[in-house]
C-alpha atoms as a PDB file:
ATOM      1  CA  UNK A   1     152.479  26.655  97.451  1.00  0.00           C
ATOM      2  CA  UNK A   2     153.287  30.534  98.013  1.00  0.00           C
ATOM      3  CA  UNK A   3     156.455  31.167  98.875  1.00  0.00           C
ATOM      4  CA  UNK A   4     157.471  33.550 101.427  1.00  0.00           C
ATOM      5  CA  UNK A   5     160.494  36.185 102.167  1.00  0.00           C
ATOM      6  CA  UNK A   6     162.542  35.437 105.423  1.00  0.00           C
ATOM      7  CA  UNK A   7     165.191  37.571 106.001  1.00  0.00           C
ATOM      8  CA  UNK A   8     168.604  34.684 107.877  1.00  0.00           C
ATOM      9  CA  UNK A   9     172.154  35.435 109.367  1.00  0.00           C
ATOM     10  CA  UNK A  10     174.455  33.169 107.722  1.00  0.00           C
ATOM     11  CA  UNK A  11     178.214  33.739 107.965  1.00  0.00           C
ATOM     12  CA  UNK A  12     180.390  35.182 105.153  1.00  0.00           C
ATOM     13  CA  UNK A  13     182.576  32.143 104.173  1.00  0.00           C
ATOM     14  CA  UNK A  14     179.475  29.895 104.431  1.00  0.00           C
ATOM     15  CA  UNK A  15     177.694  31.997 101.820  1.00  0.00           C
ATOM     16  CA  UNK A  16     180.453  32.277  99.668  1.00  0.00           C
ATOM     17  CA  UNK A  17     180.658  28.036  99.698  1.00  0.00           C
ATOM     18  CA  UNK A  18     176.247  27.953  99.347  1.00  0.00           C
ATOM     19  CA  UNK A  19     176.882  30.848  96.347  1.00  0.00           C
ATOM     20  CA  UNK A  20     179.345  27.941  94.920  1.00  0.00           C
ATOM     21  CA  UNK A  21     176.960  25.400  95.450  1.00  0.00           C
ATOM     22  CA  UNK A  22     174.028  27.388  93.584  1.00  0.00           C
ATOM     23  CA  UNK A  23     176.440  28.432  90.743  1.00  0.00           C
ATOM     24  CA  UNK A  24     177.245  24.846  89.883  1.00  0.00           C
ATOM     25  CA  UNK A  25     173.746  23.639  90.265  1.00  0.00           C
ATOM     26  CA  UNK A  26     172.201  26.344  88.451  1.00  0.00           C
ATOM     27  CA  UNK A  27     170.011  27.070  91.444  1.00  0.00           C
ATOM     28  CA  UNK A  28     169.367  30.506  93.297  1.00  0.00           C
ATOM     29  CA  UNK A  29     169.837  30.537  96.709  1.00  0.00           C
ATOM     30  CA  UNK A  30     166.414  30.453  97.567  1.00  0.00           C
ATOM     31  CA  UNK A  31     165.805  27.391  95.521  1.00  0.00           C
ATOM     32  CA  UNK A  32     169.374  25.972  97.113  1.00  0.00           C
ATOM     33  CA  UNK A  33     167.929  26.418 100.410  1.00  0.00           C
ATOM     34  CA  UNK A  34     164.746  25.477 100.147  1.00  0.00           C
ATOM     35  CA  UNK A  35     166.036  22.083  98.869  1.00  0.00           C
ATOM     36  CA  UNK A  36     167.908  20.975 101.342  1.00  0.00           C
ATOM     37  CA  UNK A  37     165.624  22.072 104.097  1.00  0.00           C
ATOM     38  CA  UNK A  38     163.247  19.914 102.238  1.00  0.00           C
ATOM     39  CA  UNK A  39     166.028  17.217 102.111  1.00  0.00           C
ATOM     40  CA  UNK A  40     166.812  17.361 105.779  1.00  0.00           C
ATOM     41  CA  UNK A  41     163.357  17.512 106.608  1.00  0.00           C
ATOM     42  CA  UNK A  42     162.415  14.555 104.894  1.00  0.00           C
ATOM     43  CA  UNK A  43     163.340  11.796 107.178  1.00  0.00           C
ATOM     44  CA  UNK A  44     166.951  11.231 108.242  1.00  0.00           C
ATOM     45  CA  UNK A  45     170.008  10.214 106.229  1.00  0.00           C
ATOM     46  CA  UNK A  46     172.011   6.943 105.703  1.00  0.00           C
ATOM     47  CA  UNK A  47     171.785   3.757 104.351  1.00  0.00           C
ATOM     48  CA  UNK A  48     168.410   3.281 105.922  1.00  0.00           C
ATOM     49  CA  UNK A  49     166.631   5.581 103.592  1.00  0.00           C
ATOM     50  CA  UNK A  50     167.213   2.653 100.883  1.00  0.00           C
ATOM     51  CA  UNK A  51     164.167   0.176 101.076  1.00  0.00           C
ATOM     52  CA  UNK A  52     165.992  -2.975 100.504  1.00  0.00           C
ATOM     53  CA  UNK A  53     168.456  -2.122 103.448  1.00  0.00           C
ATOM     54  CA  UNK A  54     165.204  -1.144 105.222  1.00  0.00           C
ATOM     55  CA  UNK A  55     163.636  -4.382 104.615  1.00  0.00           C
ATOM     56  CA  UNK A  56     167.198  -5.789 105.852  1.00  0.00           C
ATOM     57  CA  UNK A  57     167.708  -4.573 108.833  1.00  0.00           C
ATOM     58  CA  UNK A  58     163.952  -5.391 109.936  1.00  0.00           C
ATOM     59  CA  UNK A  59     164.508  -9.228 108.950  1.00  0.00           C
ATOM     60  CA  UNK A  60     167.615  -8.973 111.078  1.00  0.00           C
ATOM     61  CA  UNK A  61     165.580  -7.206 114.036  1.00  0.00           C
ATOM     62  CA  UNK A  62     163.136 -10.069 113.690  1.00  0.00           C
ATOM     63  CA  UNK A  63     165.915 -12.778 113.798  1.00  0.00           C
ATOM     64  CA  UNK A  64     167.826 -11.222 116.703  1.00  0.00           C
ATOM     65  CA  UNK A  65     164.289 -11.271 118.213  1.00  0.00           C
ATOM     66  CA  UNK A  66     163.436 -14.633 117.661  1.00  0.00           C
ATOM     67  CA  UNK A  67     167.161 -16.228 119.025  1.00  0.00           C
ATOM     68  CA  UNK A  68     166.091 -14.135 122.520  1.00  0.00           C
ATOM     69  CA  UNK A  69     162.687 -16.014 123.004  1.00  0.00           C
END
């Protein structure tokens, strides 16, 4: 995938904490960035992500479903 230049407005003290972040990673910014837009992107946070609460919580759906019929 080419990558391309964008030019963002980020405030100081918020760059100073991502330039932490990318220091102790071992990332550049760009790469820092790109990886948590990817993250974010991706489908949502939580517990839910994990497949076996996944599976969970639809079993529960289905029970709570059946006890209302």
């Amino acid at each position: 995938m080419t990558a391309r230049r964008v030019l963002i407005s980020i405030d100081e003290r918020l760059l100073a904490r991502v330039d932490d972040a990318c220091a102790r990673r071992g990332l550049s910014r760009s790469a820092y960035l790109a990886q948590l837009a990817d993250a974010d992107l991706a489908g949502g946070t939580g517990p839910g992500l994990d497949p076996d609460v996944r599976a969970a919580l639809t079993t529960i759906t289905e029970l709570v479903g059946a006890a209302d019929r």
